[in-house]
Protein backbone atom coordinates (compact mmCIF):
# COMPACT_ATOMS: atom_id res chain seq x y z
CA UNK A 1 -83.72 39.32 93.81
CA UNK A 2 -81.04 37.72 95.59
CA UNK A 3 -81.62 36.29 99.11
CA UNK A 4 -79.05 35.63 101.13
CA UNK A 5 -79.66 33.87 104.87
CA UNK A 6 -77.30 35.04 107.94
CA UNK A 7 -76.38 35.26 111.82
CA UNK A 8 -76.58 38.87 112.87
CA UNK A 9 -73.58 40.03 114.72
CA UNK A 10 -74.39 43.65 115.62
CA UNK A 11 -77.47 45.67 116.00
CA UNK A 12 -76.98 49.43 115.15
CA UNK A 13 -79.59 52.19 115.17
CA UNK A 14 -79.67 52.64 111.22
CA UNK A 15 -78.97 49.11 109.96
CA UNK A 16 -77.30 45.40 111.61
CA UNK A 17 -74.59 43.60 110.37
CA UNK A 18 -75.26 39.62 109.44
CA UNK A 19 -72.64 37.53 109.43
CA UNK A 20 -73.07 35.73 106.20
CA UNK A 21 -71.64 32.22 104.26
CA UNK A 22 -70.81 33.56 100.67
CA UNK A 23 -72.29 30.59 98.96
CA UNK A 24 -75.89 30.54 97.68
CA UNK A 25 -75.77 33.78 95.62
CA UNK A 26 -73.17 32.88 93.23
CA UNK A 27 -75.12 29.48 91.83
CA UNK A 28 -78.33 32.35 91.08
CA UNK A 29 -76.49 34.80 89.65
CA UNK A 30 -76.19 35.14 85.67
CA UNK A 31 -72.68 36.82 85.70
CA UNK A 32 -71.28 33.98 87.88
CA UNK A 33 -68.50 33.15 85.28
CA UNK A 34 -67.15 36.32 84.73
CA UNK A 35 -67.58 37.59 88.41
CA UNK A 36 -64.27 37.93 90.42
CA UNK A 37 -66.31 37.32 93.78
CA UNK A 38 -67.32 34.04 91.96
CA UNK A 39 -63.94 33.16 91.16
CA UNK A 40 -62.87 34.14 94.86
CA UNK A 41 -65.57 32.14 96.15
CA UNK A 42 -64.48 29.20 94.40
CA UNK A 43 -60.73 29.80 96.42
CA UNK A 44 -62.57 30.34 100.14
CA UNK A 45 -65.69 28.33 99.65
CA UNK A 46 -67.66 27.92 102.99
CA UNK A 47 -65.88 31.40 104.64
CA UNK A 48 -67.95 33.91 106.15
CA UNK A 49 -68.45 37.75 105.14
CA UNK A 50 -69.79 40.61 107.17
CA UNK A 51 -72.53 42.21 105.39
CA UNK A 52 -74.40 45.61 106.10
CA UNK A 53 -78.36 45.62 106.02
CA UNK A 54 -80.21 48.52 105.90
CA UNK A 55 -84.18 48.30 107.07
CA UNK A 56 -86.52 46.80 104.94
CA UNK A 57 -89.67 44.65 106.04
CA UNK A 58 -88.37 44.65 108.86
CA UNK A 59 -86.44 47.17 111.11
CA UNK A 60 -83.01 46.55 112.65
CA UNK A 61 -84.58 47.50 116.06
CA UNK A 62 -86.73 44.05 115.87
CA UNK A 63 -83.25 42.03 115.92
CA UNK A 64 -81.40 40.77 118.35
CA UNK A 65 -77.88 39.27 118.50
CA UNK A 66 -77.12 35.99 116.76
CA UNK A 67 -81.19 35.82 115.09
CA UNK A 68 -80.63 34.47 111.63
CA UNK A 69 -82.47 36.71 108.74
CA UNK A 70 -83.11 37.17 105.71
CA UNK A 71 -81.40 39.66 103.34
CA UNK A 72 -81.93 40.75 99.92
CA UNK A 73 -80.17 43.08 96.89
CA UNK A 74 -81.43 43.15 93.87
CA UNK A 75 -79.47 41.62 91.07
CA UNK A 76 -79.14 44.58 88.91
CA UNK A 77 -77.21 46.58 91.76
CA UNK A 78 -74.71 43.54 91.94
CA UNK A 79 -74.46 43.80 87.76
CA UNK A 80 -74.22 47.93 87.81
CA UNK A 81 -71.99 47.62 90.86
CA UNK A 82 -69.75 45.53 88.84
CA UNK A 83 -69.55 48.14 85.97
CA UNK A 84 -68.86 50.72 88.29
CA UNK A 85 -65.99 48.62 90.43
CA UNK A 86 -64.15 47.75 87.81
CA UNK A 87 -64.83 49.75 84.25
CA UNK A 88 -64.27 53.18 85.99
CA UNK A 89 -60.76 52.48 87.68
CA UNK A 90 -60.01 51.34 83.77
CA UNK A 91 -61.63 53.57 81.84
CA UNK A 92 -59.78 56.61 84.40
CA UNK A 93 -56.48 54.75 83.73
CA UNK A 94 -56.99 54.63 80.01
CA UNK A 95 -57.62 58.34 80.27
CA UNK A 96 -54.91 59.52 82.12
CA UNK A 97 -52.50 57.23 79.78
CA UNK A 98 -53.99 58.82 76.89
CA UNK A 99 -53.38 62.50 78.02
CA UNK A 100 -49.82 61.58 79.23
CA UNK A 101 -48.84 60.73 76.26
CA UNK A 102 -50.27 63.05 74.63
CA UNK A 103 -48.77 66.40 76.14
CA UNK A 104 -45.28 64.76 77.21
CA UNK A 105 -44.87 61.71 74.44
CA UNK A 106 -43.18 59.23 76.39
CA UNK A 107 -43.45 56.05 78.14
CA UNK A 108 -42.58 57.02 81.32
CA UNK A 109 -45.07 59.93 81.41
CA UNK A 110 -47.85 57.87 79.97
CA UNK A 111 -46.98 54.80 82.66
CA UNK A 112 -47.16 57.79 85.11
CA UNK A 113 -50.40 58.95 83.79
CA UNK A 114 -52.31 55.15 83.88
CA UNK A 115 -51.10 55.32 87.52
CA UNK A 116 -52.70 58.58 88.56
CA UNK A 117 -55.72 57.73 86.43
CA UNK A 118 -56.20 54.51 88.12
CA UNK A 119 -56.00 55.99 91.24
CA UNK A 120 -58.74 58.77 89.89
CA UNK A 121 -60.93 55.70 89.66
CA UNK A 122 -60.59 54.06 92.46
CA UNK A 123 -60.84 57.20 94.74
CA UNK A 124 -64.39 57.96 92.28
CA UNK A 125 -65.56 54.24 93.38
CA UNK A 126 -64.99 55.18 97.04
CA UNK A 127 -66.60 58.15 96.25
CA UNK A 128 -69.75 56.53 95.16
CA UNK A 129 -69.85 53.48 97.59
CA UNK A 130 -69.37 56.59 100.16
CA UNK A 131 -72.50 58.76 98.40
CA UNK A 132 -74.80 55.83 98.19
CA UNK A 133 -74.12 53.97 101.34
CA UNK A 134 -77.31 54.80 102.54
CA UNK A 135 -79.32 53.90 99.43
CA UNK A 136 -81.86 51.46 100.22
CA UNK A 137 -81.82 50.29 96.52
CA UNK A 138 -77.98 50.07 95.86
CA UNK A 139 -77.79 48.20 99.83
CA UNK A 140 -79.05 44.76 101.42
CA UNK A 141 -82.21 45.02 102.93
CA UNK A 142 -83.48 42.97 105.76
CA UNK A 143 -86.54 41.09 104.75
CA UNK A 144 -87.12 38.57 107.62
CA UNK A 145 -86.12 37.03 111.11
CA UNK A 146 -86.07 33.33 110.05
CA UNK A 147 -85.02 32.25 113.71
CA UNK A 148 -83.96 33.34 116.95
CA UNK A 149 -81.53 32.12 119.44
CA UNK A 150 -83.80 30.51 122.41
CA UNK A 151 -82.99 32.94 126.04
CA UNK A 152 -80.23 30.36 127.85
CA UNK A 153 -81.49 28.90 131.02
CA UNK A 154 -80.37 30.51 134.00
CA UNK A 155 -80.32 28.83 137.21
CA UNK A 156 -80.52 30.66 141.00
């Protein structure tokens, strides 16, 4: 399980978003060398992400504006989501190449084809991120308020 610590930014009905630094999950994880978040990472170390929890211990309607809390994912859905971001825009691409060339026999059409088969798999990603955006085991969960921002001091 991966654990990630964050300032929460806005409270919705269904979920909160936490403001997070993209740091401490990528020295856990085991696909950290091959990972192109890793590698990006690595370019913007320190900069923050917005990040979209869904309930989990706790519900968003407990938070409140800048409390820092706790998030989690699992690390298979970071490992599957992987497979599914980038083997099915390639393995669509591949495809459409294939059949291109195989009906028309050219370069051009078979160039044409990779390009309408990538886009095939990118639309089927969105697709799927779109389908299972509500998926409490594909999506952060909140697990914990770890602080919260003392009430300023107002004076009459």
């Amino acid at each position: 399980m991966l654990v990630e610590t964050g300032r929460v930014v806005a409270v919705e009905r269904d979920g909160v978003w936490v403001e997070t630094v993209r740091s401490s999950t990528c020295g856990s994880c085991a696909a950290r060398k091959g990972c192109g978040h890793g590698l990006m990472n690595q370019v913007r170390d320190g900069q923050q992400g917005l990040v979209r929890a869904l309930p989990g211990r706790i519900s968003p309607s407990e938070c409140e504006l800048d409390d820092e809390v706790q998030i989690s994912i699992p690390e298979e859905v970071i490992l599957s989501g992987s497979l599914v971001v980038y083997i099915m825009p390639l393995l669509t691409m591949l495809v459409g190449a294939g059949i291109a060339a195989q009906f028309s026999g050219g370069d051009v059409a078979a160039a044409l084809g990779a390009v309408a088969g990538l886009a095939l798999g990118m639309a089927l990603v969105r697709w799927h991120a779109y389908r299972h955006r509500d998926d409490l085991r594909l999506q952060p969960q909140l697990m914990a308020i770890v602080g919260r921002q003392a009430e300023p001091v107002r004076l009459a």
